[in-house]
C-alpha atoms as a PDB file:
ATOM      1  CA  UNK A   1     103.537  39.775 -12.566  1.00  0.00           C
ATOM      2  CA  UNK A   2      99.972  38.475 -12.612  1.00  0.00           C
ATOM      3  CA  UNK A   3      97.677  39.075 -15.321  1.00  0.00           C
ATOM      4  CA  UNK A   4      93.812  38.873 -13.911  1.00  0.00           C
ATOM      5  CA  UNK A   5      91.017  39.958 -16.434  1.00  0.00           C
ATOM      6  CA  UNK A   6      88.214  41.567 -14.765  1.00  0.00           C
ATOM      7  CA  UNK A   7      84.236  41.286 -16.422  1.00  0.00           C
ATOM      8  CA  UNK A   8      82.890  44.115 -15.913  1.00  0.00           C
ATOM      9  CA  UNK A   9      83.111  48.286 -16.122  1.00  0.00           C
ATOM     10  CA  UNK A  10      80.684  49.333 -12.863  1.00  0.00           C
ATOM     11  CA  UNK A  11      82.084  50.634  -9.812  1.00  0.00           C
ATOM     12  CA  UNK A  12      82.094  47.085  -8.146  1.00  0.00           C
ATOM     13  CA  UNK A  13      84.800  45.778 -11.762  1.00  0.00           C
ATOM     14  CA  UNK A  14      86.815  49.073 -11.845  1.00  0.00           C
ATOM     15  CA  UNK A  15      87.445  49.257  -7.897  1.00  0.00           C
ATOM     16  CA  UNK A  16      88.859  45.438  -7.937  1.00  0.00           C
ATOM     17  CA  UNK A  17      90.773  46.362 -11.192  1.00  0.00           C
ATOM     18  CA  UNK A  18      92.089  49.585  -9.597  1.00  0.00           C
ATOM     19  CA  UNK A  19      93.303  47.531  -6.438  1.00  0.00           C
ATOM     20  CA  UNK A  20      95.024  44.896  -8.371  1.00  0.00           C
ATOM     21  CA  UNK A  21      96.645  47.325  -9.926  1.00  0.00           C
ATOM     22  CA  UNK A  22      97.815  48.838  -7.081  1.00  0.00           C
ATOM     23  CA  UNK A  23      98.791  45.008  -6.014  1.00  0.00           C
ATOM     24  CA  UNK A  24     101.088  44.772  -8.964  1.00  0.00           C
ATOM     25  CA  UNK A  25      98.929  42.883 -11.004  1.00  0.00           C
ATOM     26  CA  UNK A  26      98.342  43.273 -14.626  1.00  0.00           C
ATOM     27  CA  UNK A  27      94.811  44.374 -15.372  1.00  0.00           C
ATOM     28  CA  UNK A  28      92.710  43.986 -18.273  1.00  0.00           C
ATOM     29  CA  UNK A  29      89.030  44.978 -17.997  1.00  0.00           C
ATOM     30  CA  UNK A  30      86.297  43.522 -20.106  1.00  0.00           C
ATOM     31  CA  UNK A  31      83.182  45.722 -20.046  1.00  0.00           C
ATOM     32  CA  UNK A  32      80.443  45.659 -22.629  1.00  0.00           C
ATOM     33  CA  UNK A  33      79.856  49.190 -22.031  1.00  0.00           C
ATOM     34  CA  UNK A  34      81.851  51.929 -20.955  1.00  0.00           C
ATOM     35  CA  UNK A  35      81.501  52.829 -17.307  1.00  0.00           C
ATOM     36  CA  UNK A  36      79.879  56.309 -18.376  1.00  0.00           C
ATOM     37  CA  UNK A  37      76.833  53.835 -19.575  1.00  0.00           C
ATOM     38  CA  UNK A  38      76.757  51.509 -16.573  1.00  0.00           C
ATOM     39  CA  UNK A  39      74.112  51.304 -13.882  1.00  0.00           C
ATOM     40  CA  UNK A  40      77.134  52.974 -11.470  1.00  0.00           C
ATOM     41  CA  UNK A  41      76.299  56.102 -12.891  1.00  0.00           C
ATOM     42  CA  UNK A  42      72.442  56.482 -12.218  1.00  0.00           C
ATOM     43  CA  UNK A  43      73.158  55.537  -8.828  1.00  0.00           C
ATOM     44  CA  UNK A  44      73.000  58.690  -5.973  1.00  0.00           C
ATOM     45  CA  UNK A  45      75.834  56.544  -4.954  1.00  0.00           C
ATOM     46  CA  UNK A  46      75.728  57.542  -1.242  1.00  0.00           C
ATOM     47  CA  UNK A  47      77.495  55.182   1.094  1.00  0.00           C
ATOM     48  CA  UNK A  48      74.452  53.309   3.427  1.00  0.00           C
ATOM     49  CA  UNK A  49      74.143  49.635   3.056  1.00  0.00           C
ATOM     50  CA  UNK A  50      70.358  50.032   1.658  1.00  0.00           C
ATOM     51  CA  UNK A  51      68.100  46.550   1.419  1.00  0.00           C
ATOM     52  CA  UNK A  52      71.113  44.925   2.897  1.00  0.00           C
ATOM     53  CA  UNK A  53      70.296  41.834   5.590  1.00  0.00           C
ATOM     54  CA  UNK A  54      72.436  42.399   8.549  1.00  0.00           C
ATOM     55  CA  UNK A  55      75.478  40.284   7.738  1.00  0.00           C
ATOM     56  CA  UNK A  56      78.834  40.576   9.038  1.00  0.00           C
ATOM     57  CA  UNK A  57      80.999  40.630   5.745  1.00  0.00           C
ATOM     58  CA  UNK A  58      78.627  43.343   4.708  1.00  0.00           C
ATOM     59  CA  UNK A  59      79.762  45.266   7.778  1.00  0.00           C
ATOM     60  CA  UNK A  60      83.269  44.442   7.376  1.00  0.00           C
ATOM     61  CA  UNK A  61      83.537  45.529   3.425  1.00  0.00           C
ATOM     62  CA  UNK A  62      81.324  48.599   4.308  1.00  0.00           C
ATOM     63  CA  UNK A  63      83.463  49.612   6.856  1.00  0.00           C
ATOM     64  CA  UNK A  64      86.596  49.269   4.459  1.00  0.00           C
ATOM     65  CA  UNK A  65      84.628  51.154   1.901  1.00  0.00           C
ATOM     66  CA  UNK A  66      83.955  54.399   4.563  1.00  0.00           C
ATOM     67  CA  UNK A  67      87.355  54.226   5.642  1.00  0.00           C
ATOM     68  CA  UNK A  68      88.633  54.640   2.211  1.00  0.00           C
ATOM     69  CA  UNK A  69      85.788  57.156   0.680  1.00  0.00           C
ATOM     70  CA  UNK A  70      86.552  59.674   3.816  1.00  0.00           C
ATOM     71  CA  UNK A  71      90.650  59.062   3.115  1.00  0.00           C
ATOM     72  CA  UNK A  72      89.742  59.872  -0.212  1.00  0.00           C
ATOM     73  CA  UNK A  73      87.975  62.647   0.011  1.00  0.00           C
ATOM     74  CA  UNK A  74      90.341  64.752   2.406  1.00  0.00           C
ATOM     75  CA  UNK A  75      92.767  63.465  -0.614  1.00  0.00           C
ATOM     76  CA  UNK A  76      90.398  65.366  -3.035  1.00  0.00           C
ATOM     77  CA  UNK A  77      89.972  62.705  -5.215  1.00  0.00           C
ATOM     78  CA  UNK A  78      87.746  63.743  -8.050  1.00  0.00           C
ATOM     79  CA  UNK A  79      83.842  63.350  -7.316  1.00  0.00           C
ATOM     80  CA  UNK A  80      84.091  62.094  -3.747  1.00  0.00           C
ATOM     81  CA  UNK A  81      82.207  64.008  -0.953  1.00  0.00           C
ATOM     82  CA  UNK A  82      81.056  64.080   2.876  1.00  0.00           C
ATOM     83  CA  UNK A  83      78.076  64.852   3.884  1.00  0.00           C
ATOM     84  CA  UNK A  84      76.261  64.953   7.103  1.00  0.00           C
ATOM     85  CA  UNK A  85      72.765  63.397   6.712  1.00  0.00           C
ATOM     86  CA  UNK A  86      70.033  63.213   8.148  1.00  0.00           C
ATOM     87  CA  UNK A  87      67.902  60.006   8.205  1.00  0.00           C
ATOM     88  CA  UNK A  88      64.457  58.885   9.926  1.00  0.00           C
ATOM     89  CA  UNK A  89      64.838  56.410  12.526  1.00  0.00           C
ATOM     90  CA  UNK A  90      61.703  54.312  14.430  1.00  0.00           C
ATOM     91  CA  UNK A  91      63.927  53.540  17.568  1.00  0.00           C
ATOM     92  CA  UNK A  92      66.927  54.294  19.664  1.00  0.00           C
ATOM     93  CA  UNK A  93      68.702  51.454  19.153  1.00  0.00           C
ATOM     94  CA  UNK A  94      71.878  52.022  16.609  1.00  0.00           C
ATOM     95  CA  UNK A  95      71.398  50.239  13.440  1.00  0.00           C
ATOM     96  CA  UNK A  96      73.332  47.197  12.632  1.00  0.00           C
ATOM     97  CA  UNK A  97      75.739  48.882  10.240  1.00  0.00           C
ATOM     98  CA  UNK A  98      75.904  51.834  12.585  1.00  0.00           C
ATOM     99  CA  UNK A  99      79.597  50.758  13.457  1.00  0.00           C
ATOM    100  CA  UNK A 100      80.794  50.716   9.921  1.00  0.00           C
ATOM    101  CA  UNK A 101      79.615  54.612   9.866  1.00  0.00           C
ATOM    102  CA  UNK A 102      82.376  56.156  12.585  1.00  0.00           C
ATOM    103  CA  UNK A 103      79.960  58.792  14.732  1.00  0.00           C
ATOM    104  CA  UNK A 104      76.197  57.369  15.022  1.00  0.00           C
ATOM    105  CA  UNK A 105      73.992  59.452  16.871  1.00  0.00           C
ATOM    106  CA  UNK A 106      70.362  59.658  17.612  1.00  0.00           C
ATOM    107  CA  UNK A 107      68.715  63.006  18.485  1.00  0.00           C
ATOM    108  CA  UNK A 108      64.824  63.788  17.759  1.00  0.00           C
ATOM    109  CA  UNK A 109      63.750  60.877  16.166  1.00  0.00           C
ATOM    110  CA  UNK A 110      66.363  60.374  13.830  1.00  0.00           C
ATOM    111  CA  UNK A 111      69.995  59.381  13.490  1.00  0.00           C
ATOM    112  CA  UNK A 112      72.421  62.067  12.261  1.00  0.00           C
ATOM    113  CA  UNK A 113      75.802  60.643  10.665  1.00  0.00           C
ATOM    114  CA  UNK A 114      78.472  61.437   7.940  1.00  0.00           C
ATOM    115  CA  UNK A 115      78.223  59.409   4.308  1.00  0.00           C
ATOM    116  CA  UNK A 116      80.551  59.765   1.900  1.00  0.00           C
ATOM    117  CA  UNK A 117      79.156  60.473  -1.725  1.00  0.00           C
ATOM    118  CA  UNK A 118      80.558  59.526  -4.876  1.00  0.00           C
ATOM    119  CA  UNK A 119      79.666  61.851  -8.046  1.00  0.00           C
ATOM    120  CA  UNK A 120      80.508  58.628 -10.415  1.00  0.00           C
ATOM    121  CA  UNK A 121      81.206  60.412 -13.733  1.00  0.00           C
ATOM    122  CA  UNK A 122      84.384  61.903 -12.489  1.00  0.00           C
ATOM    123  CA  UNK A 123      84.896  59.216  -9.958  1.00  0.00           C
ATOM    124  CA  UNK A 124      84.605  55.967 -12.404  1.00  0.00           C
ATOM    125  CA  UNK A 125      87.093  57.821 -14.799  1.00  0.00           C
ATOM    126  CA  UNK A 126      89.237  58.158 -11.811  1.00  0.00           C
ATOM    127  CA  UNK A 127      89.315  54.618 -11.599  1.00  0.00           C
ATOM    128  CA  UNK A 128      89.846  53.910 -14.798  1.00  0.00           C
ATOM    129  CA  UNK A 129      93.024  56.053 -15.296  1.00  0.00           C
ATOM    130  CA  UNK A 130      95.534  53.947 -16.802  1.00  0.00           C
ATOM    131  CA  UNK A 131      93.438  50.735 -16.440  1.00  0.00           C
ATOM    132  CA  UNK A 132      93.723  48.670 -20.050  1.00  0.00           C
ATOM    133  CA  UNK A 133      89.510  48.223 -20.972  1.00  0.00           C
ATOM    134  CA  UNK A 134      88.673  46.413 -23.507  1.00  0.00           C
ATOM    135  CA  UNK A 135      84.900  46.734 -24.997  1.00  0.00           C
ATOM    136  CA  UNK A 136      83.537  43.941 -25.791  1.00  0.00           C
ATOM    137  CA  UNK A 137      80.281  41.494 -24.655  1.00  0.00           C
ATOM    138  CA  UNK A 138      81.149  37.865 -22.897  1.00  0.00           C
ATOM    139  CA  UNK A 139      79.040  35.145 -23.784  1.00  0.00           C
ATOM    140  CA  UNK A 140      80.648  32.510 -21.158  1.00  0.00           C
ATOM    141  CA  UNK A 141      83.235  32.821 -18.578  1.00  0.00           C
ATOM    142  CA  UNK A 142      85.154  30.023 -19.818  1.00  0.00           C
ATOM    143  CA  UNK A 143      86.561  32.045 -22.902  1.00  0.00           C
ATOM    144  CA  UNK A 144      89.054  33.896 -20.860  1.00  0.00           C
ATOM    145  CA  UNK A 145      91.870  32.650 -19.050  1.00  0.00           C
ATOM    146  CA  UNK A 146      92.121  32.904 -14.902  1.00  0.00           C
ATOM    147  CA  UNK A 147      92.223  34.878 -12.784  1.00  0.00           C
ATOM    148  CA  UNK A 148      89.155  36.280 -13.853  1.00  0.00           C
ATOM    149  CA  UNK A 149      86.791  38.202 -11.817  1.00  0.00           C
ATOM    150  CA  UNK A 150      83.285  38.062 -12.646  1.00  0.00           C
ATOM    151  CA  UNK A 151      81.905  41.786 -11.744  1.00  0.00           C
ATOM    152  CA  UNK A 152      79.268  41.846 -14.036  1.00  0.00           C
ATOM    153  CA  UNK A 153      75.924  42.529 -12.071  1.00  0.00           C
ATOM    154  CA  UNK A 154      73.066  41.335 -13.521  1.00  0.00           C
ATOM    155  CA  UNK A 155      74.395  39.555 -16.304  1.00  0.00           C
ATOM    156  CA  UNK A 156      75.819  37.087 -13.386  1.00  0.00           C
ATOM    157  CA  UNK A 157      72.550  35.820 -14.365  1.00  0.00           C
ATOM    158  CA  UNK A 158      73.699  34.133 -17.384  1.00  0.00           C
ATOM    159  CA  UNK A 159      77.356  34.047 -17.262  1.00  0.00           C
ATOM    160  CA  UNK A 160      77.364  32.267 -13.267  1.00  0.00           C
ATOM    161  CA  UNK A 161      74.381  30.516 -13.718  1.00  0.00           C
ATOM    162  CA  UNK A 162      72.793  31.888 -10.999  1.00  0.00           C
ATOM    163  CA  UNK A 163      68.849  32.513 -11.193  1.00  0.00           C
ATOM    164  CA  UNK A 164      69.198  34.320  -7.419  1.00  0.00           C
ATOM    165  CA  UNK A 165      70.476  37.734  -9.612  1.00  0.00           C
ATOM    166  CA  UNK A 166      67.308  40.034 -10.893  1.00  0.00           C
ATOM    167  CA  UNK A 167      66.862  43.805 -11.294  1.00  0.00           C
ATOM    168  CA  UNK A 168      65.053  45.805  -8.853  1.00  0.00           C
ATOM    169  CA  UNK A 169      64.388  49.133 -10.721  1.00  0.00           C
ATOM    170  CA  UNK A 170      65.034  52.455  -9.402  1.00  0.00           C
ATOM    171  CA  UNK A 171      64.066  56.327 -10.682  1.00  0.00           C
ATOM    172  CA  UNK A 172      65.745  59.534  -9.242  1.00  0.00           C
ATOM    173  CA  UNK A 173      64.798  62.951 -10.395  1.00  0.00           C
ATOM    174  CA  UNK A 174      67.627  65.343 -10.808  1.00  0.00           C
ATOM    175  CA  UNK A 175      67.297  68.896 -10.203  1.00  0.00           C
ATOM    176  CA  UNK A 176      69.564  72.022  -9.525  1.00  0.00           C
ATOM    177  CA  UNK A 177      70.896  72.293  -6.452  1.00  0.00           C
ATOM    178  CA  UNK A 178      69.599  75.466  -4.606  1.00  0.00           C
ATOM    179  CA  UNK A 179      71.977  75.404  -2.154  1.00  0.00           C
ATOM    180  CA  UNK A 180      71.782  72.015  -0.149  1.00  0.00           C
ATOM    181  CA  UNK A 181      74.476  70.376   1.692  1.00  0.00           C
ATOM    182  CA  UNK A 182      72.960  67.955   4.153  1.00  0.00           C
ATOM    183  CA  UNK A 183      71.237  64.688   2.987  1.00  0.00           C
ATOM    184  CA  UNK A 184      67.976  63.351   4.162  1.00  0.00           C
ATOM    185  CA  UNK A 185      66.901  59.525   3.972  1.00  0.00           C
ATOM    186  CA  UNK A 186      63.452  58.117   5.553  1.00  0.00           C
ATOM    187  CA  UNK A 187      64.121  53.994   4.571  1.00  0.00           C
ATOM    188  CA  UNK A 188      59.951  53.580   5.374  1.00  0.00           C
ATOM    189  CA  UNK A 189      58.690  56.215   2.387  1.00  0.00           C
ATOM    190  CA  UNK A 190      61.891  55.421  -0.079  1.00  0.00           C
ATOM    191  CA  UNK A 191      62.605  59.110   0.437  1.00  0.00           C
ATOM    192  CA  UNK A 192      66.330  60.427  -0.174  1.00  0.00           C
ATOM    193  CA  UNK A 193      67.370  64.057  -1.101  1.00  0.00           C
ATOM    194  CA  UNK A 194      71.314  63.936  -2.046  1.00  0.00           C
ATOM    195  CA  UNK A 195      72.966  66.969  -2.823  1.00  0.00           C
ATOM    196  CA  UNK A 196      75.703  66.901  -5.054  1.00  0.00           C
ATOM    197  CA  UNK A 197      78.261  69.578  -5.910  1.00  0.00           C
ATOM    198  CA  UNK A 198      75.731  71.264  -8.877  1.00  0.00           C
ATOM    199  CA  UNK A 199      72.319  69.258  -8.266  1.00  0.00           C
ATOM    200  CA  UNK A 200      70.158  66.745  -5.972  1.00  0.00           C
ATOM    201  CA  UNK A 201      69.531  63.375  -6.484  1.00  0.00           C
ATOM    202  CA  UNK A 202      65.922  62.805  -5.013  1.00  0.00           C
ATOM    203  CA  UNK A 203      64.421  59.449  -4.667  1.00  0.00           C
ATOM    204  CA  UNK A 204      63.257  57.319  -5.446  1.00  0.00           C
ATOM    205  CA  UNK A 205      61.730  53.623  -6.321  1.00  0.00           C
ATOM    206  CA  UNK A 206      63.165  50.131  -5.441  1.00  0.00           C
ATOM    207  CA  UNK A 207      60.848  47.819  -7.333  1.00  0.00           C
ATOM    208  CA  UNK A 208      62.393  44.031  -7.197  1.00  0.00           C
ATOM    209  CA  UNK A 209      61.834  42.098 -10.356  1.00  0.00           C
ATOM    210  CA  UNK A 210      61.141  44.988 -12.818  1.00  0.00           C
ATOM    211  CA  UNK A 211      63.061  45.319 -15.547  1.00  0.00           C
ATOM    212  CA  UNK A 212      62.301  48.159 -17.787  1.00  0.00           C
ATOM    213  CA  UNK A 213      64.263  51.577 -17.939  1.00  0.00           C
ATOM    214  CA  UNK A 214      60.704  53.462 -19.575  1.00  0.00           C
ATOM    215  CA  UNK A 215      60.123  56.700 -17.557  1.00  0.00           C
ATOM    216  CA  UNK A 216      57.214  56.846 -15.195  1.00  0.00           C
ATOM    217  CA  UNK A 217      55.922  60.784 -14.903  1.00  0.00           C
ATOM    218  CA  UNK A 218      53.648  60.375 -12.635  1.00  0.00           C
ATOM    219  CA  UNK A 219      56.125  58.387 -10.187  1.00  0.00           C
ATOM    220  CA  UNK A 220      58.909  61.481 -10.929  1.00  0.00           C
ATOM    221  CA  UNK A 221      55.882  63.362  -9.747  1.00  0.00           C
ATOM    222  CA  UNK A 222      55.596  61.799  -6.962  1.00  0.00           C
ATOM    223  CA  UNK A 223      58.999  61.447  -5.893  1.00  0.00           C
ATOM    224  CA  UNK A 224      59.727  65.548  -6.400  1.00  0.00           C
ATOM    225  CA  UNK A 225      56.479  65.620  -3.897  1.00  0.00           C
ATOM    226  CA  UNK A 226      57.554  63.488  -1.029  1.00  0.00           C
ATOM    227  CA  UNK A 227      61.142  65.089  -1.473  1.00  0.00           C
ATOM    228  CA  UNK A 228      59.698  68.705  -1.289  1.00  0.00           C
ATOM    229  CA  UNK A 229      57.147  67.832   1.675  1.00  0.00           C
ATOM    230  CA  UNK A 230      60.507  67.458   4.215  1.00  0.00           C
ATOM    231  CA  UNK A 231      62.952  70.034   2.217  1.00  0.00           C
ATOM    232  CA  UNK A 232      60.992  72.830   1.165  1.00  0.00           C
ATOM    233  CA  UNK A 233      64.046  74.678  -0.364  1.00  0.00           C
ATOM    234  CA  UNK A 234      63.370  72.055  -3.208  1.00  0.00           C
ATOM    235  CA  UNK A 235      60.274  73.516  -4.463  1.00  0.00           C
ATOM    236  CA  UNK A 236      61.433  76.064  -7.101  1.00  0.00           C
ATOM    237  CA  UNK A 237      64.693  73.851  -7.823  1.00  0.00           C
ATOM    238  CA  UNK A 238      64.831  73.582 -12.006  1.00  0.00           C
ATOM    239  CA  UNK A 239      64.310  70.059 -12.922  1.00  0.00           C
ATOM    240  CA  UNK A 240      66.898  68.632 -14.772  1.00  0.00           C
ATOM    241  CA  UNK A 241      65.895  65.438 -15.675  1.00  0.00           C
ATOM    242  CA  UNK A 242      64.214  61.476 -14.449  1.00  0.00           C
ATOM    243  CA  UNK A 243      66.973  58.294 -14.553  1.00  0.00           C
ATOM    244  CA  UNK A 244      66.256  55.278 -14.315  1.00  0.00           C
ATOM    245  CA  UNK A 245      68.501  51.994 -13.597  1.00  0.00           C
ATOM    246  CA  UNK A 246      68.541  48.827 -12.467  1.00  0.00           C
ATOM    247  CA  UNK A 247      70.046  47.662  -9.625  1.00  0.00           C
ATOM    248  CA  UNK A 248      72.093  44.182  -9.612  1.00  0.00           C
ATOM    249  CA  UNK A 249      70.340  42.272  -6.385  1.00  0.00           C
ATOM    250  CA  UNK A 250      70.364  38.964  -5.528  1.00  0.00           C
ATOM    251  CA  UNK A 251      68.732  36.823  -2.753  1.00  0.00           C
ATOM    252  CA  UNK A 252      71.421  36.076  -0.518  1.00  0.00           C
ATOM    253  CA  UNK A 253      72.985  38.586  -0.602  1.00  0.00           C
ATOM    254  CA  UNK A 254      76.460  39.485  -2.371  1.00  0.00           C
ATOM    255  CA  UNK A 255      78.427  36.494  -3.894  1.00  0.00           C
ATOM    256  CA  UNK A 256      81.865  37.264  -2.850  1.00  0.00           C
ATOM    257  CA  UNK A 257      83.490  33.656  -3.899  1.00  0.00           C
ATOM    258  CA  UNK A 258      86.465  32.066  -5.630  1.00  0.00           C
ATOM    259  CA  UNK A 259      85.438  29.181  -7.907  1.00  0.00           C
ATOM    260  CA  UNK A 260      88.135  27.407  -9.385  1.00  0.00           C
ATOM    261  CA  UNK A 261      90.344  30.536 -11.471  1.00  0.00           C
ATOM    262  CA  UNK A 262      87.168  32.790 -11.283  1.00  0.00           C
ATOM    263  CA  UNK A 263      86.569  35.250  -8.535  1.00  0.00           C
ATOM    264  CA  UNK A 264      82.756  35.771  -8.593  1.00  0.00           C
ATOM    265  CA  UNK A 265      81.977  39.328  -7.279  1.00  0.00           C
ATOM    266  CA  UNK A 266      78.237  40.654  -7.322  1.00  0.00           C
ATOM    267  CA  UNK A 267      74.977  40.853  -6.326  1.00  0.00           C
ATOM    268  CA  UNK A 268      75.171  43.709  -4.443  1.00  0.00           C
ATOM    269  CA  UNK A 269      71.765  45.803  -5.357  1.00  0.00           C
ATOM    270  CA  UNK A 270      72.054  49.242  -4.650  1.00  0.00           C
ATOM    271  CA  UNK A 271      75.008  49.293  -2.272  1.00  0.00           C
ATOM    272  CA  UNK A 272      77.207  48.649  -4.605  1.00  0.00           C
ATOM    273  CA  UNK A 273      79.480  51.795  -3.900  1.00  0.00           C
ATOM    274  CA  UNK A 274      78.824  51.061  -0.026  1.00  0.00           C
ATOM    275  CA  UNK A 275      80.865  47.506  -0.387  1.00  0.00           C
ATOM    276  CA  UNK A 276      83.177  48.492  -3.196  1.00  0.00           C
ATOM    277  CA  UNK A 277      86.306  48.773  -1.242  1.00  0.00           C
ATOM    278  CA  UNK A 278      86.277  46.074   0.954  1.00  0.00           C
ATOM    279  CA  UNK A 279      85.162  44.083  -1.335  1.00  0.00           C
ATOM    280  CA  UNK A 280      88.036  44.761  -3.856  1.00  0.00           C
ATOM    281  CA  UNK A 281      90.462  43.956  -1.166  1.00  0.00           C
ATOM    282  CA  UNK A 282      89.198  40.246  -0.568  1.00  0.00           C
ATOM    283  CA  UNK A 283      89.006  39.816  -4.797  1.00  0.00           C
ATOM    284  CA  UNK A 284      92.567  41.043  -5.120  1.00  0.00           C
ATOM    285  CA  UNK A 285      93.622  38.780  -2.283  1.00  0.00           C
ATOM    286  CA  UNK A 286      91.365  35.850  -3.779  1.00  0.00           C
ATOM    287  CA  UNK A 287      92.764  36.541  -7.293  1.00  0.00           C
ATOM    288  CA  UNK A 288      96.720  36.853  -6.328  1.00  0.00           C
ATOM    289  CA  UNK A 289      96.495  33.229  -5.072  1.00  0.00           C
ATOM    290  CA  UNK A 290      95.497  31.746  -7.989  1.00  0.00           C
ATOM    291  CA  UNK A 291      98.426  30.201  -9.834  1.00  0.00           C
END
């Protein structure tokens, strides 16, 4: 049996851990934090491969990752939803991740499709189930013995070296759903309205190179505006509360590579849930070969 360590307790660390379990391997997770306090759970966590370049592995892991969220959610695994949505289009033309998304269609100036979304309290701890996680902070990568799988976001930063990782900063308002069932995105006004099972996640901000989590009123303002100007059932919704994280980009794109006995896995901004799938099948892969 192989042991692999994985660095890192986001949904990107705990879906590689959870399919090397499944592989057989013997998992030990090293998270600073426990996934209730990682970025995964500010996220609306919606699959769409947002502020994504078209790229073909992106395509391939985000059509791993639908496949599995809509298997999963006929399954009833905890958290995970469909829901049709709604989202503004300029053209015709099908997107380039349009064939990662099963039925694509484009009616009235926008394309109409079903996304999986992942409620990631319930969902992370789903992952976690009988995964061995270990709290504690690494300094350097080189204090743990391979396989290792670096999954650690933006602290890829320091412990890969890499100056191509930095936050972009996101706030969502949360408020009580008042019914809703379809989602709505508009990419050109950072718009989304996600309904979840008890509220909506409306959006939101995508500010690359910020790195502060301090609330911004006025922009929560703003946000419950835009949001209420295309779903007017959203008006009198309570307001719950303003989150704000900070997503793991990098210019690039996603680092999906094996160095020596680490697997480096990140950089995936705010699609992190989009990729996680088929991205934890090439890690496992990656990791079982390492003697």
């Amino acid at each position: 049996m192989t042991d692999v360590t994985v660095v890192g307790g986001g949904i990107i660390g705990l879906t590689a851990a959870r399919r090397l379990h499944e592989a057989g391997a013997r998992v030990t997770v090293i998270a600073a934090d426990p996934p209730e306090e990682t970025v995964s759970t500010v996220a609306a966590a919606v699959w769409y491969p947002t502020h994504q370049d078209p790229d073909p592995r992106v395509l391939r892991w985000s059509a791993e990752a639908y496949a599995e969220f809509t298997r999963q959610a006929h399954d009833g695994v905890p958290g995970v939803l469909l829901r049709r949505t709604r989202m503004r289009a300029a053209a015709e033309t099908l997107p380039w991740w349009a064939p990662a998304a099963g039925d694509v269609a484009y009616r009235d100036g926008e394309l109409h499709f079903t996304a999986p979304l992942v409620e990631m309290s319930p969902y992370l701890a789903w992952l976690a189930r009988d995964l061995r996680i270990v709290r504690r902070r690494v300094t350097h990568l080189s204090e743990l013995d391979g396989p290792v799988v670096n999954a650690t976001g933006l602290a890829a930063r320091e412990l890969a070296a890499d100056d191509a990782v930095e936050p972009a900063r996101g706030q969502v308002v949360l408020v009580k759903n008042p019914g809703l069932d379809v989602s709505i995105r508009d990419e050109s006004r950072s718009l989304y309205i996600h309904p979840r099972s008890r509220d909506v996640v409306l959006g939101g901000t995508f500010e690359q190179g910020r790195g502060d989590l301090t609330p911004d009123p006025a922009e929560a303002a703003a946000i419950r505006a835009r949001c209420v100007s295309v779903e007017p059932a959203l008006a009198g919704a309570e307001v719950l509360g303003t989150r704000i994280g900070l997503r793991p980009t990098r210019r690039g794109g996603p680092r999906l590579e094996r160095v020596g006995d680490v697997i480096h896995c990140y950089g995936h901004g705010g699609a992190g849930m989009t990729m996680s799938w088929g991205c934890a099948r090439e890690v496992t892969e990656a990791a079982l070969r390492v003697s």
